[in-house]
N, C-alpha and C. Protein backbone atom coordinates (compact mmCIF):
# COMPACT_ATOMS: atom_id res chain seq x y z
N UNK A 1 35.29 34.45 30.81
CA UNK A 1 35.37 33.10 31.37
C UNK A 1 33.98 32.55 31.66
N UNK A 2 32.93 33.11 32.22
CA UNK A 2 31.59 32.88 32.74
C UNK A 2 31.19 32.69 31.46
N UNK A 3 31.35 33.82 30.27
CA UNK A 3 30.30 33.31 29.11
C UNK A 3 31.63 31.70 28.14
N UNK A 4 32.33 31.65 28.49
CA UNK A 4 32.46 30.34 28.38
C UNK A 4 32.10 29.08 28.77
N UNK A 5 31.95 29.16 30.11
CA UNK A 5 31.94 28.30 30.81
C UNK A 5 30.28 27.74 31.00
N UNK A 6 29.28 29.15 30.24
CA UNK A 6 28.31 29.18 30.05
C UNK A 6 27.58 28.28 28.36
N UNK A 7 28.43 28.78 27.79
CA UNK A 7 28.60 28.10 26.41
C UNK A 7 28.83 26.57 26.36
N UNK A 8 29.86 26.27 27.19
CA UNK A 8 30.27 24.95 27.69
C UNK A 8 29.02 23.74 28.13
N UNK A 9 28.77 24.23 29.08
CA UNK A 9 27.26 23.86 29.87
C UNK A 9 26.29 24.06 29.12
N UNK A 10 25.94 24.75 27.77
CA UNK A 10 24.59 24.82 27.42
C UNK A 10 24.79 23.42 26.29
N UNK A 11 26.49 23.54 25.89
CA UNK A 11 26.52 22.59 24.31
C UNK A 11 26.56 20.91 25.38
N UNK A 12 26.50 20.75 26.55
CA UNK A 12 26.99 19.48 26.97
C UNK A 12 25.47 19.04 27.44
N UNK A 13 24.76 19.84 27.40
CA UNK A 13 23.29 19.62 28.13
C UNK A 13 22.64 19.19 26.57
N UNK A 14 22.71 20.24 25.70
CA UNK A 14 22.30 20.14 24.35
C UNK A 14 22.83 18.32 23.71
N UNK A 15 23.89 17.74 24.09
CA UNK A 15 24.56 16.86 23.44
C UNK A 15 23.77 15.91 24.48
N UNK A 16 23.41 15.72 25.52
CA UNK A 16 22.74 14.69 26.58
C UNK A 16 21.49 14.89 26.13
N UNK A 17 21.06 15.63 25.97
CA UNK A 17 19.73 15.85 25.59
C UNK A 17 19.17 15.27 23.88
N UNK A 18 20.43 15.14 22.92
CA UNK A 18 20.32 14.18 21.73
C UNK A 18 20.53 13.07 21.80
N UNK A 19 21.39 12.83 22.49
CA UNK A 19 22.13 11.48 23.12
C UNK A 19 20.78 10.66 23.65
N UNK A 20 20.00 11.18 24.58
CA UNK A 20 18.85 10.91 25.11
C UNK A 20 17.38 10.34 24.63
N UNK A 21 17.15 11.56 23.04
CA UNK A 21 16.53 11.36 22.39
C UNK A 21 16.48 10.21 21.35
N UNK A 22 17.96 10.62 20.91
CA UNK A 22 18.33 9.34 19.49
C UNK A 22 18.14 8.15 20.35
N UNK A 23 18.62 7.85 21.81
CA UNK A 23 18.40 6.02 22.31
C UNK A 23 16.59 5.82 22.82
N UNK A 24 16.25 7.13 22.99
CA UNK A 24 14.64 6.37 23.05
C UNK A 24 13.40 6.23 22.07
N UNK A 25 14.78 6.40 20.88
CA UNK A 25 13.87 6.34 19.64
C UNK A 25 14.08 4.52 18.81
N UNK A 26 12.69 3.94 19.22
CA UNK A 26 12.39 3.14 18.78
C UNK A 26 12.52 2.84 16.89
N UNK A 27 13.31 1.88 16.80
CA UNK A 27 13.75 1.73 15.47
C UNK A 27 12.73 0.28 14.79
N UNK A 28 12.59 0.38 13.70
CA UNK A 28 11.57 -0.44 12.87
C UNK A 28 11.99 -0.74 11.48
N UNK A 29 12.52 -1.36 11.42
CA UNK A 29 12.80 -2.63 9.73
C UNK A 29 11.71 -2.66 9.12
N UNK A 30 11.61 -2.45 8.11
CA UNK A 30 10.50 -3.32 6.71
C UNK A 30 11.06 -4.20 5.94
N UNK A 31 10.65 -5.25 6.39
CA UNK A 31 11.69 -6.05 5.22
C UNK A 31 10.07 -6.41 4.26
N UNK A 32 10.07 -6.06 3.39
CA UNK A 32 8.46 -6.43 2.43
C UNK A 32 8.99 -6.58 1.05
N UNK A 33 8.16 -6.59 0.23
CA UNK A 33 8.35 -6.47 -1.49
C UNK A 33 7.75 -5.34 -1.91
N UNK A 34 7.33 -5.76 -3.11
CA UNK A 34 6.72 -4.49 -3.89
C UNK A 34 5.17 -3.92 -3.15
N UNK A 35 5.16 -4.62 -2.18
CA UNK A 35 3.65 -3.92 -1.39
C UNK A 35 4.29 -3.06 -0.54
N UNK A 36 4.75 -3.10 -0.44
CA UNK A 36 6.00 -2.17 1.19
C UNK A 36 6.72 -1.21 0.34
N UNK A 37 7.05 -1.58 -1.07
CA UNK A 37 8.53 -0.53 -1.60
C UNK A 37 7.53 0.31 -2.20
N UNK A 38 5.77 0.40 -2.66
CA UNK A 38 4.71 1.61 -3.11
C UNK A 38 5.27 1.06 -4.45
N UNK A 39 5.25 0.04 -4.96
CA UNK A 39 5.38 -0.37 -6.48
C UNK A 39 3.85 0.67 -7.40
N UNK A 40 4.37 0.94 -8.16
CA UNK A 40 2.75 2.00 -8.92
C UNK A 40 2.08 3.46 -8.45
N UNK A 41 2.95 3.61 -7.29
CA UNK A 41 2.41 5.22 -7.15
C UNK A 41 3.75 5.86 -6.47
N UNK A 42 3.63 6.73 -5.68
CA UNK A 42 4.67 7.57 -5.42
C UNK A 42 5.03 7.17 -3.85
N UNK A 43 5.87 6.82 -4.00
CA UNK A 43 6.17 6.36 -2.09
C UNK A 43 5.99 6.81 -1.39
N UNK A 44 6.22 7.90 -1.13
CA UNK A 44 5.61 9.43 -0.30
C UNK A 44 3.78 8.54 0.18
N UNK A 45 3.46 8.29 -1.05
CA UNK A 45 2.27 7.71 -0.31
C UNK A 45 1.86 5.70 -0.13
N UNK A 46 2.89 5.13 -0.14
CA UNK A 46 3.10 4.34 0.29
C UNK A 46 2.51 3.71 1.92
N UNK A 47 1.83 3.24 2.54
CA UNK A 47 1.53 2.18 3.76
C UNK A 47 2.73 2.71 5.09
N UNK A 48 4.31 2.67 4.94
CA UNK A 48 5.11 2.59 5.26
C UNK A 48 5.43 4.20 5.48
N UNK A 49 5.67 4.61 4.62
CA UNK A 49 5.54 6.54 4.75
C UNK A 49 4.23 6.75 5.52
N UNK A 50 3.50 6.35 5.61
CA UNK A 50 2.18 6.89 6.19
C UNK A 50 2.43 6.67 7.48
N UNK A 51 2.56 5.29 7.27
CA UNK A 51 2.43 4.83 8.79
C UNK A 51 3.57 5.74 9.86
N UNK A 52 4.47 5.97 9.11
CA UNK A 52 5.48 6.25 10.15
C UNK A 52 5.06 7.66 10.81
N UNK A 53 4.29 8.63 9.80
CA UNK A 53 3.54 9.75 9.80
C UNK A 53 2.81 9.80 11.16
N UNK A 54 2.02 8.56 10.77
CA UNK A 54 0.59 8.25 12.27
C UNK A 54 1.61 8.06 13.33
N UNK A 55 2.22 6.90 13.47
CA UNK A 55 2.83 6.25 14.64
C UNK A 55 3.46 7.78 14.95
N UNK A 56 4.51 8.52 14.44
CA UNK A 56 4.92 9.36 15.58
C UNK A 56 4.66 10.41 16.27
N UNK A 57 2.93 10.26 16.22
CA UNK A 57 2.54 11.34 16.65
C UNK A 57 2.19 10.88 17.81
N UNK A 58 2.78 10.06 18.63
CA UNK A 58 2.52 9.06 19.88
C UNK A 58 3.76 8.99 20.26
N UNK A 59 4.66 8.42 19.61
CA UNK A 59 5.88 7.53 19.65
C UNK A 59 7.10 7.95 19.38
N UNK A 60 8.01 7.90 19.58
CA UNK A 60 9.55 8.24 19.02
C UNK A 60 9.93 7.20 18.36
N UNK A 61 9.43 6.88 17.11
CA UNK A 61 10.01 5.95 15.91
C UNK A 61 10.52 6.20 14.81
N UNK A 62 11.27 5.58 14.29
CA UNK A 62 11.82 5.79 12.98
C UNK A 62 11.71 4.75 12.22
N UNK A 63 11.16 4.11 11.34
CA UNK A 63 10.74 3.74 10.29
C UNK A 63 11.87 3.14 9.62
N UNK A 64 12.64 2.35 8.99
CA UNK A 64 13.64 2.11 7.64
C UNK A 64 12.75 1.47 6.72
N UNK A 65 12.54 1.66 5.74
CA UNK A 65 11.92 0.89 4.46
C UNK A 65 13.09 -0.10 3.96
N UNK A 66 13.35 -0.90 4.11
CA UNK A 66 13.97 -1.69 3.28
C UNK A 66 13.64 -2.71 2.04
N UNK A 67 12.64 -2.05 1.97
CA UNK A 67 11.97 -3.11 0.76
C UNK A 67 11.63 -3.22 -0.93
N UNK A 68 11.88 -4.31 -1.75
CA UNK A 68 12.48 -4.27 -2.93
C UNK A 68 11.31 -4.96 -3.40
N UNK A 69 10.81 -4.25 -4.39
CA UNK A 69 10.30 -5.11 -5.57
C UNK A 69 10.21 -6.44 -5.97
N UNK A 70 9.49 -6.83 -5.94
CA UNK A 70 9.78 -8.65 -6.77
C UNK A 70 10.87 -9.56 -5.71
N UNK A 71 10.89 -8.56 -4.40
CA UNK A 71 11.70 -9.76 -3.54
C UNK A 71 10.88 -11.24 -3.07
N UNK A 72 11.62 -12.04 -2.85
CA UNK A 72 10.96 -13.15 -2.40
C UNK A 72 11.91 -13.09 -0.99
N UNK A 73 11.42 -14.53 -0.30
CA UNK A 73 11.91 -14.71 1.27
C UNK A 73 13.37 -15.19 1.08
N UNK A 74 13.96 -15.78 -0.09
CA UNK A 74 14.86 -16.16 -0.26
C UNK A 74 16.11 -14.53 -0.51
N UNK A 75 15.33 -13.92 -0.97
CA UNK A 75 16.31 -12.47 -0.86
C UNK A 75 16.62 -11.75 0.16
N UNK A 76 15.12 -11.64 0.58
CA UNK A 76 15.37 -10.95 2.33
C UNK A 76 15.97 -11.70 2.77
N UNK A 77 15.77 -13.19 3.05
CA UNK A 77 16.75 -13.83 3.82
C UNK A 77 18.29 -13.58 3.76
N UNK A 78 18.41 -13.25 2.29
CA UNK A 78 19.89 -13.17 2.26
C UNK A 78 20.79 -11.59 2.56
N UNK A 79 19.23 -11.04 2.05
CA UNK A 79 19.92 -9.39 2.95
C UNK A 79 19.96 -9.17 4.13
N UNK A 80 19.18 -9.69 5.34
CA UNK A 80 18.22 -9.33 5.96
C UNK A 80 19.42 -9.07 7.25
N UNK A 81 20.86 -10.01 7.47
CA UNK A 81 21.80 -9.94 8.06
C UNK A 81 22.92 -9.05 8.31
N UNK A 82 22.78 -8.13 6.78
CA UNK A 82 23.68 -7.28 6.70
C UNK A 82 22.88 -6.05 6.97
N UNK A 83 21.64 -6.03 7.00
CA UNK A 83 20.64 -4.70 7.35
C UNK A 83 20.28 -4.60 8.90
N UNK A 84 20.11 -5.54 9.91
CA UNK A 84 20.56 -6.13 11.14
C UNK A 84 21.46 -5.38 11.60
N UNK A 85 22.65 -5.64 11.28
CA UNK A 85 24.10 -5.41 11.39
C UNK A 85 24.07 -3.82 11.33
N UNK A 86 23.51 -2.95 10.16
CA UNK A 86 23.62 -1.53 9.81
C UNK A 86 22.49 -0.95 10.55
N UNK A 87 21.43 -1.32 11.01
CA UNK A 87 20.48 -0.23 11.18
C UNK A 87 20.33 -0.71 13.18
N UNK A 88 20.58 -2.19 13.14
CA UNK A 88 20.28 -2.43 14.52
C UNK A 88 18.86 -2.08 14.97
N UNK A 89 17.55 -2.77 14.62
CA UNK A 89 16.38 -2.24 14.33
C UNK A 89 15.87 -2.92 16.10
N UNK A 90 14.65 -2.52 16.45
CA UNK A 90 14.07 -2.74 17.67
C UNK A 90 13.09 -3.66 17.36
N UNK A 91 12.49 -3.75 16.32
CA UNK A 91 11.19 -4.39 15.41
C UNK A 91 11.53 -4.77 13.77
N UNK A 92 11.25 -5.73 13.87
CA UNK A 92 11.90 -5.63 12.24
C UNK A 92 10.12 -6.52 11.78
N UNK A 93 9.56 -5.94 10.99
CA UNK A 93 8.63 -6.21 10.27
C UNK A 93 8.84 -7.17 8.70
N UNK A 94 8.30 -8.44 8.56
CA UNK A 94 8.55 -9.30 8.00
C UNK A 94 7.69 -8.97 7.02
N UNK A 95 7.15 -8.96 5.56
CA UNK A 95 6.35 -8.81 4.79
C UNK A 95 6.82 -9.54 3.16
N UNK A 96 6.83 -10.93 3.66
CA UNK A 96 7.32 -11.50 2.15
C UNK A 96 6.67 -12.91 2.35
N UNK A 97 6.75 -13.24 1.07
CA UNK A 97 6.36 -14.86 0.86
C UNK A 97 5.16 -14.56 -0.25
N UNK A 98 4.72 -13.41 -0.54
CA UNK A 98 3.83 -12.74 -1.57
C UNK A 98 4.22 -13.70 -2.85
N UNK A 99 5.52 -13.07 -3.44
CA UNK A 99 6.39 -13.55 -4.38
C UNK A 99 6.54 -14.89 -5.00
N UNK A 100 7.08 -15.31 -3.36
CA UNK A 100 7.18 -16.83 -3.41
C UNK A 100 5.42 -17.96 -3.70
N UNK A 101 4.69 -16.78 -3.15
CA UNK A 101 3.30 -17.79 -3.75
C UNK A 101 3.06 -18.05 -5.19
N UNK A 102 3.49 -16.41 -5.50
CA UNK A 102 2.93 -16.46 -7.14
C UNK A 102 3.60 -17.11 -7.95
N UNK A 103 5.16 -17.50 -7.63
CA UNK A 103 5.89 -18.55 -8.60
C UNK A 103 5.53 -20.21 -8.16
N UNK A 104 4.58 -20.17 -6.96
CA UNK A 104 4.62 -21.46 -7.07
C UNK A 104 5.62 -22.22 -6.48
N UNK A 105 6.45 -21.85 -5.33
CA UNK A 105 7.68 -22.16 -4.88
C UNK A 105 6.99 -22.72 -3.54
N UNK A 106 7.94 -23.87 -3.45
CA UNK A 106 7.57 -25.20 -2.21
C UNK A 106 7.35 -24.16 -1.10
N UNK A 107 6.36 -24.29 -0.43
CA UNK A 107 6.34 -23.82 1.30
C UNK A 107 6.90 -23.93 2.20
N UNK A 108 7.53 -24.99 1.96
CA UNK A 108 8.83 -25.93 2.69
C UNK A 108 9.80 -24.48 2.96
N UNK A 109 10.16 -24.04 1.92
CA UNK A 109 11.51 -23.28 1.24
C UNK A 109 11.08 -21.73 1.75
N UNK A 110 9.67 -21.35 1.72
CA UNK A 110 9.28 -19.91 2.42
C UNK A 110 9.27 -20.76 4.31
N UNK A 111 8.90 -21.12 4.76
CA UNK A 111 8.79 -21.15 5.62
C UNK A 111 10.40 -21.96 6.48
N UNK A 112 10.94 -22.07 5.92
CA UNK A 112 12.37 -22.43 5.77
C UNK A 112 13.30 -20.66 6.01
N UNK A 113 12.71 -19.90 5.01
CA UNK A 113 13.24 -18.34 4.84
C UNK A 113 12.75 -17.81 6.28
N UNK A 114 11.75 -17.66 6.38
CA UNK A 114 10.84 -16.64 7.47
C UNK A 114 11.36 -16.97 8.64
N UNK A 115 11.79 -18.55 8.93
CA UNK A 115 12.25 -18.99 10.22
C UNK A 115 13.43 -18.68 10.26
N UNK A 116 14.27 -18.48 9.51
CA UNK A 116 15.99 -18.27 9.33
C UNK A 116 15.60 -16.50 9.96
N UNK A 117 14.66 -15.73 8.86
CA UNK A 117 14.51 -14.26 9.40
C UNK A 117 14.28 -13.84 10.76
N UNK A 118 13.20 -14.76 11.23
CA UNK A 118 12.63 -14.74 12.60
C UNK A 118 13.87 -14.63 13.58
N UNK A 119 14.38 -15.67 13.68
CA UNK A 119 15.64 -16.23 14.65
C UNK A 119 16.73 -15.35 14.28
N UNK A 120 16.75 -14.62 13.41
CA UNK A 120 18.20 -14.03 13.33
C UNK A 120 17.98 -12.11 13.77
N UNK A 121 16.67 -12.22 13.37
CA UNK A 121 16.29 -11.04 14.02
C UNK A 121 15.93 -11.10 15.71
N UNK A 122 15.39 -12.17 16.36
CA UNK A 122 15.52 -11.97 17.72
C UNK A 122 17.11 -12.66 18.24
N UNK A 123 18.04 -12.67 17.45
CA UNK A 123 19.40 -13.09 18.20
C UNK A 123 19.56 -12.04 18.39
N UNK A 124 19.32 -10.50 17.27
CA UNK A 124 20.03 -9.79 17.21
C UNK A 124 18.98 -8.46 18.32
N UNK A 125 18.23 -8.90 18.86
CA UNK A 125 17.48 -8.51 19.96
C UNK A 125 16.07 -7.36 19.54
N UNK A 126 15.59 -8.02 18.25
CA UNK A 126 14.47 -7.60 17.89
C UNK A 126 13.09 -7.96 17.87
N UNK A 127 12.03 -7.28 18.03
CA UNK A 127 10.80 -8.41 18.32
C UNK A 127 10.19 -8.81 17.13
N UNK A 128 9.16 -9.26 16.50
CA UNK A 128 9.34 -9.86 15.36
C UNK A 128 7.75 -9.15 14.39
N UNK A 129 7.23 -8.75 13.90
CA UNK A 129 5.84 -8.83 13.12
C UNK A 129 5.48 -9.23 11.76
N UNK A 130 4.86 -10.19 11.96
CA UNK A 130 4.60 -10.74 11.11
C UNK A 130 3.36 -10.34 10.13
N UNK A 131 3.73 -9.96 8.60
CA UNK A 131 2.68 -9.59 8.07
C UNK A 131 2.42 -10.78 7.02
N UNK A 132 0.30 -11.55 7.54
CA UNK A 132 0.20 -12.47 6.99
C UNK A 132 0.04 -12.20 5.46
N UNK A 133 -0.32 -13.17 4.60
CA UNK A 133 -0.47 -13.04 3.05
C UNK A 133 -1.59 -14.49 2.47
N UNK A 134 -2.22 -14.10 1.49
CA UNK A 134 -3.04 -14.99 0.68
C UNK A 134 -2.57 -14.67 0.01
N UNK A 135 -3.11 -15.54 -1.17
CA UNK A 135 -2.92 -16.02 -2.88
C UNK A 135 -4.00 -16.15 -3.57
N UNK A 136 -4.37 -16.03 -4.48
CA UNK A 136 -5.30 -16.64 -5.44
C UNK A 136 -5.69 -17.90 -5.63
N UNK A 137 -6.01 -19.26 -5.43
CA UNK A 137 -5.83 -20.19 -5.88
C UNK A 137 -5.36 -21.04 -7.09
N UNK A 138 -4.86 -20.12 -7.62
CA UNK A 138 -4.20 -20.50 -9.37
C UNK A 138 -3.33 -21.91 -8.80
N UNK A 139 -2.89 -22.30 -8.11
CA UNK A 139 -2.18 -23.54 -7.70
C UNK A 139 -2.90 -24.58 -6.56
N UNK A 140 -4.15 -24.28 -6.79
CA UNK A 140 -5.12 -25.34 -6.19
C UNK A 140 -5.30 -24.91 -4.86
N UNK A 141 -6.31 -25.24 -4.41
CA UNK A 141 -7.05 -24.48 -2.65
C UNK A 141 -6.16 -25.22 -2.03
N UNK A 142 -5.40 -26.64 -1.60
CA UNK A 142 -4.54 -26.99 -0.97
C UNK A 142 -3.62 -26.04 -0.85
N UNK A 143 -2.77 -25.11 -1.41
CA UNK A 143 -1.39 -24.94 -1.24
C UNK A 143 -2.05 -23.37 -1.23
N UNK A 144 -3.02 -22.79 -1.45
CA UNK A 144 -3.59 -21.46 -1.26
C UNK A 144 -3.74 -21.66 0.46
N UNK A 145 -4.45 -22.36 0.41
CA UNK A 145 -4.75 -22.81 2.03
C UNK A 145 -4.02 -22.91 3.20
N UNK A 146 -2.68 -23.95 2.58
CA UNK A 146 -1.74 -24.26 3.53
C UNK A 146 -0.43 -22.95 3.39
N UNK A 147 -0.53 -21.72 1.96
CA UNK A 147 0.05 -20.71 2.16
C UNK A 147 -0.66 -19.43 3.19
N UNK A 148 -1.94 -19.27 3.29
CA UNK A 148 -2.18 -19.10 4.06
C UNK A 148 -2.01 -19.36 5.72
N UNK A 149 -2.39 -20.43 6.20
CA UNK A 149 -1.68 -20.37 7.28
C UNK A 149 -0.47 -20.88 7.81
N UNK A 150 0.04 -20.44 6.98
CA UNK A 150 1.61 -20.87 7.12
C UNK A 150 2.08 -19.59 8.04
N UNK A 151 1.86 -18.46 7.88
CA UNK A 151 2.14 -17.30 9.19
C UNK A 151 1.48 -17.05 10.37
N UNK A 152 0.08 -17.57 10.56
CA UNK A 152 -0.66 -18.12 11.58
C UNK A 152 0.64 -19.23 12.22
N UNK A 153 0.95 -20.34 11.59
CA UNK A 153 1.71 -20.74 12.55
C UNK A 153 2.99 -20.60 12.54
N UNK A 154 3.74 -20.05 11.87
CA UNK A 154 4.68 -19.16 11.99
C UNK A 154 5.01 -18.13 13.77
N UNK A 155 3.67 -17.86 13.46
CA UNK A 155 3.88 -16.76 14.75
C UNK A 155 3.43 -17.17 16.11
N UNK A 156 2.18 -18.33 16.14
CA UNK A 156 2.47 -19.01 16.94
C UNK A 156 3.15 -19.78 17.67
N UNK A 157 4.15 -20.65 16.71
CA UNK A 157 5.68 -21.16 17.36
C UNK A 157 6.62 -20.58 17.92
N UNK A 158 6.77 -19.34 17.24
CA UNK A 158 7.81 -18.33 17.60
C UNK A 158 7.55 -17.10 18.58
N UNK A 159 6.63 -17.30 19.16
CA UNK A 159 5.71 -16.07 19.58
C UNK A 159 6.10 -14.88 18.92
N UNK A 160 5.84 -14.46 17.81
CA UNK A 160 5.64 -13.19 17.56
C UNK A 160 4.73 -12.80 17.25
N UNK A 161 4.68 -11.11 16.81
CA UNK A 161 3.40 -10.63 16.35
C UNK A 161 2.84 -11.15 15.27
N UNK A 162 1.18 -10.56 15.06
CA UNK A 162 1.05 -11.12 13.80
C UNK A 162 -0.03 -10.21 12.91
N UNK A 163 0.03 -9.51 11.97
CA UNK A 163 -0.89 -8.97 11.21
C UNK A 163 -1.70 -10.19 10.32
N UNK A 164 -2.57 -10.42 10.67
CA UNK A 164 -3.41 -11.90 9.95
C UNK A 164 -3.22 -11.39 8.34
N UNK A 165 -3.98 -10.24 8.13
CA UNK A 165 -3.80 -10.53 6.25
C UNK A 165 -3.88 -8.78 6.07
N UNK A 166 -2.53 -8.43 5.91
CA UNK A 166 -1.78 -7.74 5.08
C UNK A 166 -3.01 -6.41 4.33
N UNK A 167 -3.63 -7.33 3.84
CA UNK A 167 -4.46 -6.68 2.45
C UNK A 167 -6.39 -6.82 2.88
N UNK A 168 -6.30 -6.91 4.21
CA UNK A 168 -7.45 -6.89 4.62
C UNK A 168 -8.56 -5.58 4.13
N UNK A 169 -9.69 -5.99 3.72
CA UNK A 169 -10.46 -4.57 3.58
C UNK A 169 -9.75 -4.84 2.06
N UNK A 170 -8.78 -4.68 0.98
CA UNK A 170 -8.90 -4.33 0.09
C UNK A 170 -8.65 -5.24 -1.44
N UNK A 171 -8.33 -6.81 -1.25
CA UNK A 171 -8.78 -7.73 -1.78
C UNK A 171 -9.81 -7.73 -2.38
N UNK A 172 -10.35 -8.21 -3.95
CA UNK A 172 -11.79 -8.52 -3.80
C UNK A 172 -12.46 -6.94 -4.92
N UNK A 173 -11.89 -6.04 -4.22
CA UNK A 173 -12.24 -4.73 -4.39
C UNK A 173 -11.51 -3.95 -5.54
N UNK A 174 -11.96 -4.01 -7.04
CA UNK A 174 -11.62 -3.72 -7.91
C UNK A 174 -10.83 -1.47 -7.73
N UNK A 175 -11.58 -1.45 -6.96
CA UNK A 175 -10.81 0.13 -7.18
C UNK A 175 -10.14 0.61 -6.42
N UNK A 176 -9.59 -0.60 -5.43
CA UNK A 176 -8.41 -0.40 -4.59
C UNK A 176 -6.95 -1.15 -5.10
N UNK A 177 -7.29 -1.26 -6.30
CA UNK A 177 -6.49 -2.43 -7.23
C UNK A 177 -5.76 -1.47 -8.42
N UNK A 178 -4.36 -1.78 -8.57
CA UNK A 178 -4.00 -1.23 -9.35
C UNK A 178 -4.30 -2.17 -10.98
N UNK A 179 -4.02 -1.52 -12.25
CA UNK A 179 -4.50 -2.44 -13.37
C UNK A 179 -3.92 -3.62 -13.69
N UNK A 180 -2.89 -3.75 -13.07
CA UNK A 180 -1.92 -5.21 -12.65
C UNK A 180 -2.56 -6.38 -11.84
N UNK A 181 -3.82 -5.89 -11.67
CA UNK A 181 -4.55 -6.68 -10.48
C UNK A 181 -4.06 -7.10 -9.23
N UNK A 182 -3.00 -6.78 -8.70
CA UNK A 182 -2.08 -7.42 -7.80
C UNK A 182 -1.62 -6.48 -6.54
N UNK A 183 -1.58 -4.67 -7.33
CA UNK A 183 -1.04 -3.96 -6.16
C UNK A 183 -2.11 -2.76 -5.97
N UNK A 184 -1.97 -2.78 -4.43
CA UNK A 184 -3.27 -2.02 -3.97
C UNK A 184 -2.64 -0.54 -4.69
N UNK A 185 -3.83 0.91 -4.67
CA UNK A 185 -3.50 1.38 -4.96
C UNK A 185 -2.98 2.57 -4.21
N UNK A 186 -2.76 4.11 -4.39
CA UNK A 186 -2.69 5.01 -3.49
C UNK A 186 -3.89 5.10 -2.49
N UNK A 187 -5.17 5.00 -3.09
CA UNK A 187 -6.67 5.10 -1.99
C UNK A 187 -6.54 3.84 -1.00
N UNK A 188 -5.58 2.92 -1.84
CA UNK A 188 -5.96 1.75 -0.69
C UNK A 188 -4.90 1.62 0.71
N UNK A 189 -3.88 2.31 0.66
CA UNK A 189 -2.74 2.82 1.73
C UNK A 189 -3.20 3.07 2.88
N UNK A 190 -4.08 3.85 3.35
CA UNK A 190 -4.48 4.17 4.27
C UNK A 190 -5.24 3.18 5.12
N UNK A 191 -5.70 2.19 3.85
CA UNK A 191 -6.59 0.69 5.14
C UNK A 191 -5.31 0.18 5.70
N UNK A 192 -4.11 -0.26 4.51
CA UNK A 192 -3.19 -1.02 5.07
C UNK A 192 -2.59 -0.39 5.97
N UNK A 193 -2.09 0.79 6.72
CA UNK A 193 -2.01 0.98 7.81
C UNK A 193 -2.93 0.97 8.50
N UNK A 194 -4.24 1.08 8.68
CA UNK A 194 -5.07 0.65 9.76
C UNK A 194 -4.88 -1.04 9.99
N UNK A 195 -4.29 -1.76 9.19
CA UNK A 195 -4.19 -3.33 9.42
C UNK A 195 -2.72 -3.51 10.02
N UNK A 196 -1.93 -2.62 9.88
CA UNK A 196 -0.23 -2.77 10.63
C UNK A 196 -0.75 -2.08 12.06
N UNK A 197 -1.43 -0.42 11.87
CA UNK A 197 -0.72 0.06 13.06
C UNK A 197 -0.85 -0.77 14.39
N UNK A 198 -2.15 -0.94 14.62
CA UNK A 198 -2.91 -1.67 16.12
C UNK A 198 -1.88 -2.69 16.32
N UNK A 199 -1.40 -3.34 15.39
CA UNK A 199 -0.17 -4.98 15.75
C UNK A 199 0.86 -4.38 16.25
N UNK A 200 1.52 -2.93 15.80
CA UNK A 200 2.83 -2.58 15.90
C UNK A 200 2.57 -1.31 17.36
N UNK A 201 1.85 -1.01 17.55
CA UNK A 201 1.23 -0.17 18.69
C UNK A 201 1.64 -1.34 20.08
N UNK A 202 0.74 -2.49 19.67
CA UNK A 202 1.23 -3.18 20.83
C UNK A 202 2.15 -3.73 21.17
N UNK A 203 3.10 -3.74 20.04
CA UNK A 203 4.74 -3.75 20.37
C UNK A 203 5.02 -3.04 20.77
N UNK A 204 5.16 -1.72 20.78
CA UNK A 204 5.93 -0.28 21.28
C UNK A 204 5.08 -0.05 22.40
N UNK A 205 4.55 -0.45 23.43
CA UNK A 205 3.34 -0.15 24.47
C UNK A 205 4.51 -1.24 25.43
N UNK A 206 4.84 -2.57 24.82
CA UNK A 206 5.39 -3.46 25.79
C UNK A 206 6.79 -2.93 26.48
């Protein structure tokens, strides 16, 4: 009876004690494109795998990658409700409108997406980070310009976080470039988490 009752008490302490763990583990969305999903090398070494690596050696986080290739804001937008719904994230990290620059698609219509994302992620009681993005000017310094700070004020209206530019440190820089010219490479992973973690640190600190 004692070594039951002993058994009893160790599995109910053991079950409070997961119970405990799993709710103070801070949960984190990626909603990104092909810079977030490690398009060209092996995901394992991906920005997003890394990062989650660094952050929990501080933190009780868990990471979801949700991010697709060649998405634009108009896709996340349309997933972004049913991933909400399944993962119930604490932070959901925004990383799109990349896409939408390079086709040349009205700003109107990304910043139309990002605000639908924003608001539906803090209904659903998440805080928000925003990862900024440039372009090339192939569609004239006006609309390079005004795509640019289009997440500057994005995150100012909405108060959320804000990673200014995504690709800081490795723009510009031919051997952090994959031969596509477009996606950083495995060497360049490690800046782009030095450009997320410090934004997402001071989320999980609040």
């Amino acid at each position: 009876m004692k070594i039951y009752l002993f058994l009893l008490l160790t599995f109910v302490t053991s079950l409070a004690y997961a119970q405990n763990t799993t709710s103070g583990t801070t949960k984190v969305l990626v909603m990104g494109d092909s810079l977030s999903a490690g398009y060209g090398i092996d995901i394992q070494q991906g920005w997003v795998n890394l990062l989650e690596k660094e952050i929990t050696k501080k933190h009780a986080v868990q990471i979801i990658n949700a991010s697709v290739s060649g998405e634009t804001s108009s896709g996340g937008n349309t997933r972004l409700p049913a991933l909400l719904t399944e993962h119930k994230p604490d932070i959901v990290i925004l990383e799109l409108g990349g896409n939408d620059g390079l086709r040349g698609q009205p700003l109107k219509l990304l910043e139309k997406n990002l605000q639908t994302m924003i608001d539906a992620s803090k209904k659903n009681g998440a805080q928000v980070l925003l990862a900024g993005m440039q372009i090339p000017p192939n569609y004239g310094p006006r609309y390079s310009t005004q795509f640019k700070t289009l997440y500057a004020q994005l995150a100012e209206k909405n108060q959320a976080a804000l990673i200014p530019f995504l690709l800081e440190g490795i723009g510009g820089n031919p051997e952090l470039i994959q031969r596509d010219g477009i996606h950083p490479t495995a060497e360049a992973q490690p800046i782009i988490v030095k450009n997320v973690q410090p934004e997402l640190e001071k989320l999980l600190q609040q």
